[in-house]
Structures are given as structure tokens and as C-alpha cells.
Protein backbone atom coordinates (compact mmCIF):
# COMPACT_ATOMS: atom_id res chain seq x y z
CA UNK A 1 -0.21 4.20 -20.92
CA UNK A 2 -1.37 1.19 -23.13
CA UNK A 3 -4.12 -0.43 -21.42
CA UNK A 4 -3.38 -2.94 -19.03
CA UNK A 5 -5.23 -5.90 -17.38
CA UNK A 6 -4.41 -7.44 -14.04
CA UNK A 7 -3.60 -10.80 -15.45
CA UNK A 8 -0.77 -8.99 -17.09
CA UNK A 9 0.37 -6.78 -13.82
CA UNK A 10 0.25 -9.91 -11.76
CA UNK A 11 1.91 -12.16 -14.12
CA UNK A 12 4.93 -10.11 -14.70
CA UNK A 13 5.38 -9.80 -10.64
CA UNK A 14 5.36 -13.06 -10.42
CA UNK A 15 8.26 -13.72 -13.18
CA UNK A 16 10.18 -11.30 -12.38
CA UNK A 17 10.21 -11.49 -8.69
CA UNK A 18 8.07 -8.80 -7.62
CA UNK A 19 4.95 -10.66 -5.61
CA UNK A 20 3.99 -14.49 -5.57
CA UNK A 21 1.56 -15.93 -3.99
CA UNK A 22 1.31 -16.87 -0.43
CA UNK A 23 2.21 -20.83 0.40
CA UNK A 24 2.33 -21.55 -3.37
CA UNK A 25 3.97 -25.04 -3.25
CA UNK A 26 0.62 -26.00 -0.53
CA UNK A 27 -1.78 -24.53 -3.47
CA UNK A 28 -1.61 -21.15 -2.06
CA UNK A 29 -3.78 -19.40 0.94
CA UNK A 30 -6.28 -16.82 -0.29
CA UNK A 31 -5.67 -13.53 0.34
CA UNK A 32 -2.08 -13.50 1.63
CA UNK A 33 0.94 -12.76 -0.86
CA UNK A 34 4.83 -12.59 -0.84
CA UNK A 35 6.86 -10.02 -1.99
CA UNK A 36 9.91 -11.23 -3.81
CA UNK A 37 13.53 -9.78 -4.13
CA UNK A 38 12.44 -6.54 -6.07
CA UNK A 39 8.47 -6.37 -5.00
CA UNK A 40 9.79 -5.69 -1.29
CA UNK A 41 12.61 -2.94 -2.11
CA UNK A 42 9.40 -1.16 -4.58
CA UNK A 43 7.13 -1.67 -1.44
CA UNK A 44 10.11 -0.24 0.62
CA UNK A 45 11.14 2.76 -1.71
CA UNK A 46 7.27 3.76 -1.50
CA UNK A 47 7.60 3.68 2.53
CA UNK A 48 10.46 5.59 2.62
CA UNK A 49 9.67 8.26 0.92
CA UNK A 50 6.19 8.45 2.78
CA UNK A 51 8.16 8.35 6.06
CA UNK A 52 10.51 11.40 4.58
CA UNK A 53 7.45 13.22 3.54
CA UNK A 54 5.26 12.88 6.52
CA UNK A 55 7.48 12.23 9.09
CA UNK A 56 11.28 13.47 8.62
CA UNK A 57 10.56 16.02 6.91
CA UNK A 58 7.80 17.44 9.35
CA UNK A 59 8.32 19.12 13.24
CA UNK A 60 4.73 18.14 13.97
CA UNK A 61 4.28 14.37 13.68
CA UNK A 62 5.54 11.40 16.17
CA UNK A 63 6.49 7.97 14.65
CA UNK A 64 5.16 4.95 16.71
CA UNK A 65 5.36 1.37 16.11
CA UNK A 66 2.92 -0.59 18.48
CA UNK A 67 2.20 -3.99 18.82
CA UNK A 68 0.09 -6.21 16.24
CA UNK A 69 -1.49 -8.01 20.02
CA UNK A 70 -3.67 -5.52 21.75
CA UNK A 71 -5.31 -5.86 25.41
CA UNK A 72 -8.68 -7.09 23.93
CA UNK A 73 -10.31 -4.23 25.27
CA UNK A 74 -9.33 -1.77 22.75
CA UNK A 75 -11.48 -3.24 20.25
CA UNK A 76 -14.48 -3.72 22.39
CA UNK A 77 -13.68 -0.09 23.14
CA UNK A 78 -13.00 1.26 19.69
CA UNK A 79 -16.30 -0.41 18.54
CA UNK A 80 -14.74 -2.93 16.38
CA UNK A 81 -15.97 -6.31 18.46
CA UNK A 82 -19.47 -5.03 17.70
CA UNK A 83 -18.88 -3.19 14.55
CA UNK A 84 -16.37 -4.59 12.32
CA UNK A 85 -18.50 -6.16 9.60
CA UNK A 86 -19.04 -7.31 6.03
CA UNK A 87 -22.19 -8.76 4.67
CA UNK A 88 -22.00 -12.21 3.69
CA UNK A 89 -23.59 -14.33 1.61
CA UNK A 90 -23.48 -18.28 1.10
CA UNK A 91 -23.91 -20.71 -1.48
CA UNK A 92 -26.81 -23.16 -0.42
CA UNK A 93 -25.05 -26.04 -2.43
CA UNK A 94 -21.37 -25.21 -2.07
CA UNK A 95 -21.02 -23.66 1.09
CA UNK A 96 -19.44 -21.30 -0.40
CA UNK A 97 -19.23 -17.51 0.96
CA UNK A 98 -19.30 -14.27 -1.03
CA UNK A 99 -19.52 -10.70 -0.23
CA UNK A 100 -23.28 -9.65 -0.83
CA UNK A 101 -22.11 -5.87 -1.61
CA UNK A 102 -19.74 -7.27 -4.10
CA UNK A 103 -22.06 -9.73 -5.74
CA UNK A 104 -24.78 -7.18 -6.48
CA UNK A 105 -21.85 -5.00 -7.96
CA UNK A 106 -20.75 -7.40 -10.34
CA UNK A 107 -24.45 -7.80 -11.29
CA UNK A 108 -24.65 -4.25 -11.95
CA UNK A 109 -26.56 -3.11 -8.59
CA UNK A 110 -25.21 -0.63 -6.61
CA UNK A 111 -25.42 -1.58 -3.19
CA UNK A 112 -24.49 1.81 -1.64
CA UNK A 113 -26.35 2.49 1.40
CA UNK A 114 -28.26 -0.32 1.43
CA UNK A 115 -29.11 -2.02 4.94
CA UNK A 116 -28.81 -6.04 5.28
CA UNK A 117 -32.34 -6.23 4.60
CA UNK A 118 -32.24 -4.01 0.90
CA UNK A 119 -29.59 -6.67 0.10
CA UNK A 120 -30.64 -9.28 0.33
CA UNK A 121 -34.18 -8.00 -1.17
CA UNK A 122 -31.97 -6.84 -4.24
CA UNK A 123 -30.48 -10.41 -4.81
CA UNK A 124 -34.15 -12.17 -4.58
CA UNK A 125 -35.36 -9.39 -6.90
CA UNK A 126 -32.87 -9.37 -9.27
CA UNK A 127 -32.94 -13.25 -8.85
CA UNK A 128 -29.09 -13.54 -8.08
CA UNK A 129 -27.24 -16.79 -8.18
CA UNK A 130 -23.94 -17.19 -6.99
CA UNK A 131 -20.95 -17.52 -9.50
CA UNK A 132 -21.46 -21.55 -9.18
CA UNK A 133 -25.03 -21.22 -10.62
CA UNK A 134 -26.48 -21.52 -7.09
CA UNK A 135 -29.23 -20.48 -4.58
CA UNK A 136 -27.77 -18.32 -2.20
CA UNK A 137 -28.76 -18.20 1.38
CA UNK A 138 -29.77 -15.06 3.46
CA UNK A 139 -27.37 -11.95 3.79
CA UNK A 140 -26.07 -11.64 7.05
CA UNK A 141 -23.19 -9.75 8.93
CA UNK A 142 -19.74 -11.16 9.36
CA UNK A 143 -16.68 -9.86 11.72
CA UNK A 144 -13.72 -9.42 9.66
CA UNK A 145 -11.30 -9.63 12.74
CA UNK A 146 -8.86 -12.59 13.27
CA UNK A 147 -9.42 -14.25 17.00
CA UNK A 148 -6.86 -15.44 18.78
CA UNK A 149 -5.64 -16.33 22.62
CA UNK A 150 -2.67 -15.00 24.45
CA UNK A 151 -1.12 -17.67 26.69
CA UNK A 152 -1.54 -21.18 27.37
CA UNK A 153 -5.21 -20.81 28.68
CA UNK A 154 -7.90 -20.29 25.99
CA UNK A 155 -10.80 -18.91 27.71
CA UNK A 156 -12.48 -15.46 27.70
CA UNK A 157 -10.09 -13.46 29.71
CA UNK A 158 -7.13 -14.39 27.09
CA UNK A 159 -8.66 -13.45 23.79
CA UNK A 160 -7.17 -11.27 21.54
CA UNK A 161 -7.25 -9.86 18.21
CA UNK A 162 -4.90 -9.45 15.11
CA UNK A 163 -5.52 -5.87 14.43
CA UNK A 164 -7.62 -4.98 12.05
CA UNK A 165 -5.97 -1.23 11.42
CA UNK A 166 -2.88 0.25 12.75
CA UNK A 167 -5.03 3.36 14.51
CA UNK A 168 -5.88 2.05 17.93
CA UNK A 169 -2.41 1.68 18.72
CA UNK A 170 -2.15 5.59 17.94
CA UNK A 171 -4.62 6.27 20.38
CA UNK A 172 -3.87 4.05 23.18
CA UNK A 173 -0.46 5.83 22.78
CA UNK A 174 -1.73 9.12 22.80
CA UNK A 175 -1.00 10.18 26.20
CA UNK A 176 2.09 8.48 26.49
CA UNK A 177 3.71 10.65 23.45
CA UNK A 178 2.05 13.59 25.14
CA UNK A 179 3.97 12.77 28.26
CA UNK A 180 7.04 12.36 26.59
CA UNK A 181 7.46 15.13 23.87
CA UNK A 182 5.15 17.97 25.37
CA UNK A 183 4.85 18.71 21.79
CA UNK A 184 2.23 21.82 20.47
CA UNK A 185 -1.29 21.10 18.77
CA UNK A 186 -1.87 20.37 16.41
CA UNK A 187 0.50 17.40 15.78
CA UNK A 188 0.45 14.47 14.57
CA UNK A 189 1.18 10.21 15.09
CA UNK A 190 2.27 8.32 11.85
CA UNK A 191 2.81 4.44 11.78
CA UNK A 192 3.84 2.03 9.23
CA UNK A 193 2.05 -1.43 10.07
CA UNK A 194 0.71 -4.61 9.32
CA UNK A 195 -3.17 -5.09 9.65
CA UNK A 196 -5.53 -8.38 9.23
CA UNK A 197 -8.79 -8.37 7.63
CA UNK A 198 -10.64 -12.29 7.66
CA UNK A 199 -12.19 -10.72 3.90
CA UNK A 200 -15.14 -12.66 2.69
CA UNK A 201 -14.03 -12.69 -0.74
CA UNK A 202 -10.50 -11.48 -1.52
CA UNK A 203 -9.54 -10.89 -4.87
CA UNK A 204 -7.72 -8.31 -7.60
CA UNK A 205 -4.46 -9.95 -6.98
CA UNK A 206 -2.72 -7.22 -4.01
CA UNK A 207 -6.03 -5.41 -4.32
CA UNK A 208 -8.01 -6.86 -1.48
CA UNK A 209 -6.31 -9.13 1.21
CA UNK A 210 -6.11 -10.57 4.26
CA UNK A 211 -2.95 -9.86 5.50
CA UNK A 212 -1.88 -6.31 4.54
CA UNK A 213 0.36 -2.95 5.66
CA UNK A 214 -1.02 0.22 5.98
CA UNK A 215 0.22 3.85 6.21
CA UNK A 216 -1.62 6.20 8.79
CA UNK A 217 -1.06 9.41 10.39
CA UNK A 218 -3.40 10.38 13.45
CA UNK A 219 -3.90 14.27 13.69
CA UNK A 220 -5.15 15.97 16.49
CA UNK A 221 -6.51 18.97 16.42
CA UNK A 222 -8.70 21.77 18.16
CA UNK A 223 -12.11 20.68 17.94
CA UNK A 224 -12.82 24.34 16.03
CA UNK A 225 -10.16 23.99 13.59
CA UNK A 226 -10.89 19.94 12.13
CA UNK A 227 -12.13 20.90 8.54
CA UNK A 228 -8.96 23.45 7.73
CA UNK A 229 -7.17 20.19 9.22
CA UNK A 230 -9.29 18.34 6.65
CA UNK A 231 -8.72 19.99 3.47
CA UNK A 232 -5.00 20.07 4.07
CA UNK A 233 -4.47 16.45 4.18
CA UNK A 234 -7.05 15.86 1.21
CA UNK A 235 -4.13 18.09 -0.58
CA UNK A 236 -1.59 16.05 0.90
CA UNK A 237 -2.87 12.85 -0.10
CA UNK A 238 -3.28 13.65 -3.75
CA UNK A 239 0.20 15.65 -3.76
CA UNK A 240 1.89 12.46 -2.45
CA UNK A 241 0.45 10.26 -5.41
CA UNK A 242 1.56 12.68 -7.94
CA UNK A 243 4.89 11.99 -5.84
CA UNK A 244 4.83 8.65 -7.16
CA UNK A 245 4.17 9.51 -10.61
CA UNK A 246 0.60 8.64 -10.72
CA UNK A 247 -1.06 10.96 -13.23
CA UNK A 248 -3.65 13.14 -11.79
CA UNK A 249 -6.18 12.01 -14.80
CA UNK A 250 -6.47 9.13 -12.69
CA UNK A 251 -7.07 10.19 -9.41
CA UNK A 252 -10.54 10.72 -8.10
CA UNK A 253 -11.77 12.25 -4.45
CA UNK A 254 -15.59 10.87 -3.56
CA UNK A 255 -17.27 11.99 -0.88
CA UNK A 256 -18.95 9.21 1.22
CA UNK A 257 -22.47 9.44 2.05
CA UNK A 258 -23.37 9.11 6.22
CA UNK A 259 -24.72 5.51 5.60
CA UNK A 260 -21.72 4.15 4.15
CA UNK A 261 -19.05 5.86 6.10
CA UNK A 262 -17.03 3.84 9.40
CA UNK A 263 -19.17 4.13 12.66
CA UNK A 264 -16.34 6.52 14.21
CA UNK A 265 -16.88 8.72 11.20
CA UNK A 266 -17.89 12.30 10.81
CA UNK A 267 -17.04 13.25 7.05
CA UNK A 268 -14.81 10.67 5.05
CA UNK A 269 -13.41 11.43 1.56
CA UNK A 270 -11.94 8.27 -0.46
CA UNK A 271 -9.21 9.02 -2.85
CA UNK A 272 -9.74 6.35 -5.61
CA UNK A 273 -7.78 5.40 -8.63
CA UNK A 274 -8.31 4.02 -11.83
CA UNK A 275 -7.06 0.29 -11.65
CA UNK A 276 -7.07 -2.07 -14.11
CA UNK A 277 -10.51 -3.36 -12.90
CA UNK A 278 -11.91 -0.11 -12.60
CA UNK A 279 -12.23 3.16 -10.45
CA UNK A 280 -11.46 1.68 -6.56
CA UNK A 281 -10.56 3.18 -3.10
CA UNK A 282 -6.80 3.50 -3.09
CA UNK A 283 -6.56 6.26 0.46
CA UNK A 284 -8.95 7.33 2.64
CA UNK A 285 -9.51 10.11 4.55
CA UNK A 286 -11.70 10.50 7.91
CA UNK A 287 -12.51 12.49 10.06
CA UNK A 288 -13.15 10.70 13.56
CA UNK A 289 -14.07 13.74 15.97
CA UNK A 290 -13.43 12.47 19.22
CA UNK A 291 -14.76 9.32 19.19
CA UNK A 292 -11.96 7.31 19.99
CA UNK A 293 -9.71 9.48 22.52
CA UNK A 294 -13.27 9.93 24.93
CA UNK A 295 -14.00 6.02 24.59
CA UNK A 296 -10.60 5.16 25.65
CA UNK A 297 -10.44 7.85 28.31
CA UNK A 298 -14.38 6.87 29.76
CA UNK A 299 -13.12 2.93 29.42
CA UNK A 300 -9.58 3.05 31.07
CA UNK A 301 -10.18 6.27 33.78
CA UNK A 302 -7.29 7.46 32.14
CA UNK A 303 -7.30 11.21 31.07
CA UNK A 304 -6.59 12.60 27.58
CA UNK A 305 -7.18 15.42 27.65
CA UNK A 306 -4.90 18.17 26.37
CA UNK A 307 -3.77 21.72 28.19
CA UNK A 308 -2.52 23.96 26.17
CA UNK A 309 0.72 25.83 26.73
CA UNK A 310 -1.37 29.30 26.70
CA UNK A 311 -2.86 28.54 29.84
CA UNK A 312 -6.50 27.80 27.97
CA UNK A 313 -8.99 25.25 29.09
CA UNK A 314 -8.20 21.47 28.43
CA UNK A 315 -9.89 19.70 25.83
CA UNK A 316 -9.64 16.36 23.97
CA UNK A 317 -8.65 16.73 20.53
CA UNK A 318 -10.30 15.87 17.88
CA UNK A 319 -8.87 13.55 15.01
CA UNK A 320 -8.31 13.80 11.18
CA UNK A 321 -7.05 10.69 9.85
CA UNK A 322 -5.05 10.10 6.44
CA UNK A 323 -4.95 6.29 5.36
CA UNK A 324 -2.64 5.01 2.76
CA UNK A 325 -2.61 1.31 1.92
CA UNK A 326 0.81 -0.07 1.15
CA UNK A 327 -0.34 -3.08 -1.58
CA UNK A 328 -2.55 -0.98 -3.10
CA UNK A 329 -0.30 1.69 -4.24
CA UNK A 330 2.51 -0.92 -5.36
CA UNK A 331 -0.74 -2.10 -7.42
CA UNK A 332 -1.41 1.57 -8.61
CA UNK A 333 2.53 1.70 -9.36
CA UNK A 334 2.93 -0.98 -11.37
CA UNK A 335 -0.08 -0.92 -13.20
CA UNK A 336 0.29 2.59 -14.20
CA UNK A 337 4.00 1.81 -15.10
CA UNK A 338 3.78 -1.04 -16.98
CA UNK A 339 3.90 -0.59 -20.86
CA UNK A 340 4.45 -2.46 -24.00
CA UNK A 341 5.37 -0.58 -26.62
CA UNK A 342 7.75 -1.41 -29.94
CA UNK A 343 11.24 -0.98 -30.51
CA UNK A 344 13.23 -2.22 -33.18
CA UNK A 345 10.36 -3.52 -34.92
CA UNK A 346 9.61 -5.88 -31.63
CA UNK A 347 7.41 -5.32 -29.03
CA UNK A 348 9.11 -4.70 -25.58
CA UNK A 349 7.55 -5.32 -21.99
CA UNK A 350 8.80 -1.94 -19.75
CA UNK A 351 7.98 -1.02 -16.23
CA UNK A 352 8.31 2.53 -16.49
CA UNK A 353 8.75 3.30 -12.63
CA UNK A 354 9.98 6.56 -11.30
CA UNK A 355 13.83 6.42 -10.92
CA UNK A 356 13.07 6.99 -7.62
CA UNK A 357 10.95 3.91 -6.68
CA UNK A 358 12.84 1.29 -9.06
CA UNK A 359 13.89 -1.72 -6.80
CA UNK A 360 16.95 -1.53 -9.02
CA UNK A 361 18.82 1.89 -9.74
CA UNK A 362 21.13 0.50 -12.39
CA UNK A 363 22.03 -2.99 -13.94
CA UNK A 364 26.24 -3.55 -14.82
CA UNK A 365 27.08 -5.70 -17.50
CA UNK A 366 30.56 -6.91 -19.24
CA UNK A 367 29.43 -6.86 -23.18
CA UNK A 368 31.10 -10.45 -23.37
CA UNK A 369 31.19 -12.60 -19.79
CA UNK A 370 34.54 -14.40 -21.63
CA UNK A 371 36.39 -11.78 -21.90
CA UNK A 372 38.28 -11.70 -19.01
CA UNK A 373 39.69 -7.52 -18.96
CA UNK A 374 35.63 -7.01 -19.58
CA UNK A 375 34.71 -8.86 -16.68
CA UNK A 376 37.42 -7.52 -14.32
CA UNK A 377 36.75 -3.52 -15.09
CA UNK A 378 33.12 -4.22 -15.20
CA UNK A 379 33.20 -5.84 -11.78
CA UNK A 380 35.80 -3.11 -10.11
CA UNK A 381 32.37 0.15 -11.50
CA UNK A 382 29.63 -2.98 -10.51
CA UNK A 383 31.73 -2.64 -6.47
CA UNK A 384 32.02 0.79 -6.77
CA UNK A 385 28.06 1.67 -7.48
CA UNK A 386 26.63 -1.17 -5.87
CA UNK A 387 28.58 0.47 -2.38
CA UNK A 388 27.66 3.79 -2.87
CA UNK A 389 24.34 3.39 -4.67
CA UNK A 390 22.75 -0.18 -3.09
CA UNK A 391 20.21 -0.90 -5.30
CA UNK A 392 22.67 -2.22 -8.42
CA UNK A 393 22.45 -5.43 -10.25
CA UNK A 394 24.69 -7.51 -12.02
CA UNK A 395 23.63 -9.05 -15.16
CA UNK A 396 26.00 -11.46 -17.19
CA UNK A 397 22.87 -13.44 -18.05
CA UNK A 398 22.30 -14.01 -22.13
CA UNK A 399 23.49 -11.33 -25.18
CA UNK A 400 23.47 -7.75 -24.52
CA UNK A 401 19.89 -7.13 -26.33
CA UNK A 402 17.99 -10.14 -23.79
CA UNK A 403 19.99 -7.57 -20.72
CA UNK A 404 18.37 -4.76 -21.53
CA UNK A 405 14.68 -6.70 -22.62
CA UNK A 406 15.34 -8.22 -19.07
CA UNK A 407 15.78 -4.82 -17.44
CA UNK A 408 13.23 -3.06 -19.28
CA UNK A 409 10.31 -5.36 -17.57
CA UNK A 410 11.49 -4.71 -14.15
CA UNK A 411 12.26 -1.00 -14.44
CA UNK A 412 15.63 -0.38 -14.68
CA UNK A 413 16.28 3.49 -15.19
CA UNK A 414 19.87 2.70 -16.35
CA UNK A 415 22.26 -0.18 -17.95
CA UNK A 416 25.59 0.56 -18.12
CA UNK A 417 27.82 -1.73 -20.08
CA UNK A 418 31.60 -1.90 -19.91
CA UNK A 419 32.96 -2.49 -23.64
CA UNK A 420 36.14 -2.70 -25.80
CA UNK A 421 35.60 1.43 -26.35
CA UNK A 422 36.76 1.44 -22.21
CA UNK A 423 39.35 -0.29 -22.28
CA UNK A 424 40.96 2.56 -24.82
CA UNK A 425 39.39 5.73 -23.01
CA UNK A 426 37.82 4.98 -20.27
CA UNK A 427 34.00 5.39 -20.88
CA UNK A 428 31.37 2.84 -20.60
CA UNK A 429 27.85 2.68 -22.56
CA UNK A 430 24.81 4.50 -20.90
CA UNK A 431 21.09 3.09 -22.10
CA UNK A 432 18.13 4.73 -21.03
CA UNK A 433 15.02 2.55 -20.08
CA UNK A 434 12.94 4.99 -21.36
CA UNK A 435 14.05 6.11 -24.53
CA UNK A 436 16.84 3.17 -25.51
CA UNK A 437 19.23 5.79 -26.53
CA UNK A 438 22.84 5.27 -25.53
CA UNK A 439 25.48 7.37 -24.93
CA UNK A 440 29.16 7.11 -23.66
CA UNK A 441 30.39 8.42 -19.88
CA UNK A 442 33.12 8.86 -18.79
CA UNK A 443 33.80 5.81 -15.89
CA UNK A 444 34.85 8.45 -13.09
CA UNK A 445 31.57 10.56 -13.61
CA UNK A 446 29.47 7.30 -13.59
CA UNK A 447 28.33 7.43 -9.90
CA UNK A 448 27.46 11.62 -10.33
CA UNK A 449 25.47 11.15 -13.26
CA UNK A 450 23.40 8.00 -11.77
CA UNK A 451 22.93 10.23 -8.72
């Protein structure tokens, strides 16, 4: 892959439909994006096949979607009321707010496992400003959660909370799936969701928002059994990038020391990647003992415990969590993917996606739009594929050449162009995305061959 920088990533999904930013015509909102036309059938290609993979194709896991507005007491339960922070950092001029971790970072100080009070000793040592040219006040903690109130009446008993991960609604719905479904440990609860983060500091275009979806399975297991459990979804994790055509070069497992690991947190492994901004956390992987099935169970009186079928003693499982973030591996996608290489003696702009993830599986084009026989046959395969196939486009847009430039940037596997040659036998021109070689197929063995 050539190198890439964000700007480029991010400017290409924007003019080509992939992501804009949130409230644009207002001046934007930080942190929050839209996914256009072809970003949100990527974005859904990438669920799918992580719902096939962990969920279809499994016997042991239980799809759930719960609610975004939670009984507040799950996250003074789950420990995220008192918990849930970031350190912040303000401008003494501006008013402005930064992260503190972040700023040392991008000062060259690592600020892993550092306490509130090493930070902000590292910025007066190191004599940090912040990116204004400012004093900066004292580091302090900040709760990433969204507040809210349920109800006319805003007063204590109403509060609520825009989650901040999907999890708690696994676990709140643990014994209600064991009700239900009976099913045999170890198993597993998987959920595709949206989650809210109030970040500090957002920034790397999809990288770090506010608004975002995540990915998560909840595994319970035997208490004597959770590092087997462990290992296996550290494969699975790295097996399901390579799934999505990330190269394995690229992919990185670090262990996380005790400091900097969640509070619920026994062992945690981050899968990172290397972005165009550098080696970040792309998945993580925890594992969270306990910790939340017994506070749930000592907060609401209700039991979770599970018997086994073999008549052994009841015990609440432990749990071995796998977390993939949605936006950040459409990021990883299209920044691996994107390319510009020459052809013809120009340079060309090409997504190379997966066939399997691009939002479009094929484009249809008449070689001339005024020819009218052209138009008609080209319309009659363009019906035919786009029924069978979904994901087709029609393009009529500009000379044959500014087609295939067009479909080239976002990812097209396949043009197929309907020319004079088909109106004598009945085959149409085949281009490949990758390699720009054409080659004549028959019109009835079309739809096989895109297959």
C-alpha cells in the first residue's frame, strides 16, 4: 500500500459519499459523523459478516438488542457513575479543554500509568502549553457519560444515561436469556449497538467520537476455564481482521499493564493497527471475572447464578469479553484500501476493498447514453443484477474512461459495459478494478461470474 494520510482517507469519503460530517451546513458538531449512501452499506457489509461469523454461524452465542436508556442504576452498579473518566485539562485563556494523556503524547511523554498527580507534574516539568500557546490549568478527572432525564420531571429519581458501551445491557439480560434458551456453558451474548462517549478531545476523523457503534460478544464461562476462553477469542479477533483483508503486518496484540486497564478488568489485550496516524487500539479484549454478574445480582436481589445440567454446584460465570469498534475498522478498511497508483501514464485514485465489503458489487454502463439499443440492453442486465445482486450501480455519467476513474475511487470490483460487440453476439465488456484488464462474457453467464 502507498502511504496514506488521513486528510486523504477522509477527503475521498467525503466526495464520494462515504462519511461527512455531522450537522455540516450548522458548521458541524465535533465528534459526531454521517455515513453517506456507500459509507453505510461498507459499515453494513462489515456487520454482517461479523454477525455471520460470530453469531449465525455459531450454536453457542445469543443475539440481543437492548435499549440505548438504562434504569440509572446499572451504571451506578457497573461502576461507571464513579468510574468512567478521562483526565482533562483546560486552557487558562481560552477555556479550552484537552485530554492531558493526549497532550503529553503529542509532546512525546508517555503518559502510561501515570496517576492525575504524575500528569499534571509531567506538563509543569516539561513546561507544556496548550496548542493555543497557553497556560494550562490543573489536570483533573472528567465523566465521559452523556446525562439525561426520562420524563417530564427532571430531578434525581429520573436521570439517566446514554450508554457509554453496549455490555451492561448483556448483563442485565443475562438471566433472562438463561430463562429462555436453557442453553449449555459456555455460551455466549453478541450485540451490535450504538454507544456515547462526551470525549474531551475527539479527533482522527472516525477515529475517536462521540457518538459511535460497537461490536461485543459477552462470554461466560467456568470460572476455571477463563484463560483457554481467553486465548481463543485473541485468535478470533485477529482471524476476523484478516477476514477483512487487513494484512497481518499491521496488526499488533499489547498487553495492558494493571494500572491502565478498565476497573472491571482482570487481564486486557488491545489489538491495535497501524493507522495513518500511527499504531492505535482498533479491538479490545478483557477479561472481566465476575465483576459485573455479582454487582448486579448483590444490587437487584436477583440471582445469576448458573446450575449446570450435570447436576454440579451453581456458580456465576465468569466473563471474557471481545470488543470490536464499528468506525474504527471502516477507518482501518479504507485506509488500508486506498491506493494511488499509475495507469496509462496517469495516476489513478483506487479503493481496493475486498469484493466482499464493496458498498457497490458492480457498476452497468451503456458505452454511449445516445444510443438508444445501448441504453435499452444495458438497462434490461442493469434490472437483472441489480435484483439478484443489490448492491449495483448505474453509471451513464461522463465518457467511459471518467466511469471507470469514478469507480475505481469507491471500490468497484467490476464494470461491465454493454457495447456495439453485444448487440452482434451477445457479450458485454468485463473490467477489473484491480488489474484494468478487460475481457468479454457472455450476457447469460454475467450474474454466475459476478457471484
Amino acid at each position: 500500500m502507498n502511504d496514506v494520510t488521513l486528510d486523504e482517507v477522509a477527503s475521498l469519503a467525503k466526495r464520494r459519499g462515504f462519511i461527512y460530517q455531522g450537522s455540516e451546513i450548522y458548521g458541524g458538531l465535533a465528534g459526531t459523523w454521517d455515513y453517506g449512501p456507500l459509507g453505510v452499506q461498507l459499515k453494513r457489509n462489515i456487520q454482517a459478516l461479523w454477525w455471520k461469523t460470530f453469531v449465525e454461524d455459531r450454536e453457542d452465542m445469543y443475539g440481543i438488542d437492548a435499549a440505548i436508556l438504562m434504569n440509572q442504576n446499572v451504571w451506578k452498579t457497573s461502576g461507571h457513575v464513579s468510574g468512567f473518566h478521562d483526565p482533562l485539562v483546560e486552557d487558562l485563556k481560552t477555556k479550552r479543554r484537552f485530554r492531558a494523556d493526549h497532550l503529553l503524547e503529542d509532546n512525546g511523554v508517555s503518559p502510561v500509568g501515570m496517576t492525575l498527580e504524575q500528569m499534571d507534574e509531567a506538563i509543569r516539568g516539561h513546561k507544556l502549553k496548550s496548542p493555543d500557546g497557553n497556560a494550562l490549568g490543573e489536570v483533573r478527572q472528567f465523566n465521559m457519560m452523556f446525562k439525561t432525564n426520562v420524563g417530564a420531571t427532571a430531578d434525581e429519581a429520573s436521570i439517566s444515561y446514554l450508554r457509554p458501551e453496549t455490555a451492561q445491557g448483556m448483563f442485565v439480560n443475562f438471566k433472562n436469556v438463561l430463562d429462555s434458551f436453557s442453553p449449555n456453558m459456555p455460551f455466549g451474548m453478541a450485540q451490535i449497538g450504538k454507544a456515547f462517549r462526551n470525549e474531551i478531545a475527539p479527533r482522527d476523523f472516525i477515529f475517536r467520537v462521540r457518538e459511535l457503534e460497537q461490536m461485543e460478544i459477552e462470554y461466560f464461562v467456568h470460572p476455571d476455564h477463563w484463560e483457554k476462553s481467553f486465548d481463543y477469542w485473541l485468535e478470533q479477533q485477529k482471524l476476523f481482521l484478516l477476514a477483512l483483508g487487513l494484512p497481518e503486518k499491521k496488526i499488533h496484540q499489547v498487553e495492558i499493564p494493571e494500572e491502565d486497564r478498565a476497573h472491571y478488568s482482570k487481564r486486557s489485550v488491545d489489538t491495535e493497527f497501524d493507522f495513518p496516524f500511527g499504531q492505535k487500539e482498533l479491538l479490545g479484549l478483557a477479561y472481566r471475572t465476575n465483576y459485573d454478574l455479582m454487582n448486579h445480582q448483590n444490587a437487584s436481589g436477583k440471582n445469576m447464578e448458573y446450575r449446570p445440567k450435570d447436576g454440579g454446584g451453581a456458580f456465576v460465570p465468569h466473563c471474557v469479553e471481545p470488543t470490536f469498534g464499528l468506525d474504527r475498522l471502516v477507518l482501518a478498511v479504507l485506509a488500508n484500501s486506498f491506493e494511488v497508483d499509475e495507469l496509462h501514464g496517469e495516476k489513478r485514485t483506487v479503493l481496493r476493498l475486498p469484493k466482499h465489503l464493496a458498498p457497490v458489487r458492480a457498476a452497468v454502463s451503456p458505452l454511449l447514453k445516445n444510443k438508444q439499443e445501448l441504453v435499452q440492453l444495458a438497462r434490461k442486465t442493469y434490472d437483472r443484477l441489480k435484483k439478484e445482486l443489490g448492491a449495483v450501480m448505474w453509471d451513464d455519467n461522463g465518457n467511459i474512461g471518467k466511469r471507470y476513474r469514478r469507480q475505481d475511487e469507491i471500490g468497484t470490483p467490476y464494470c461491465v459495459t454493454i457495447d456495439f460487440q453485444t448487440l452482434d453476439d451477445m457479450t458485454v465488456t468485463l473490467r477489473n478494478r484491480d488489474t484494468a484488464e478487460q475481457q468479454r462474457i457472455a450476457i447469460d453467464e454475467l450474474l454466475d461470474h459476478l457471484r
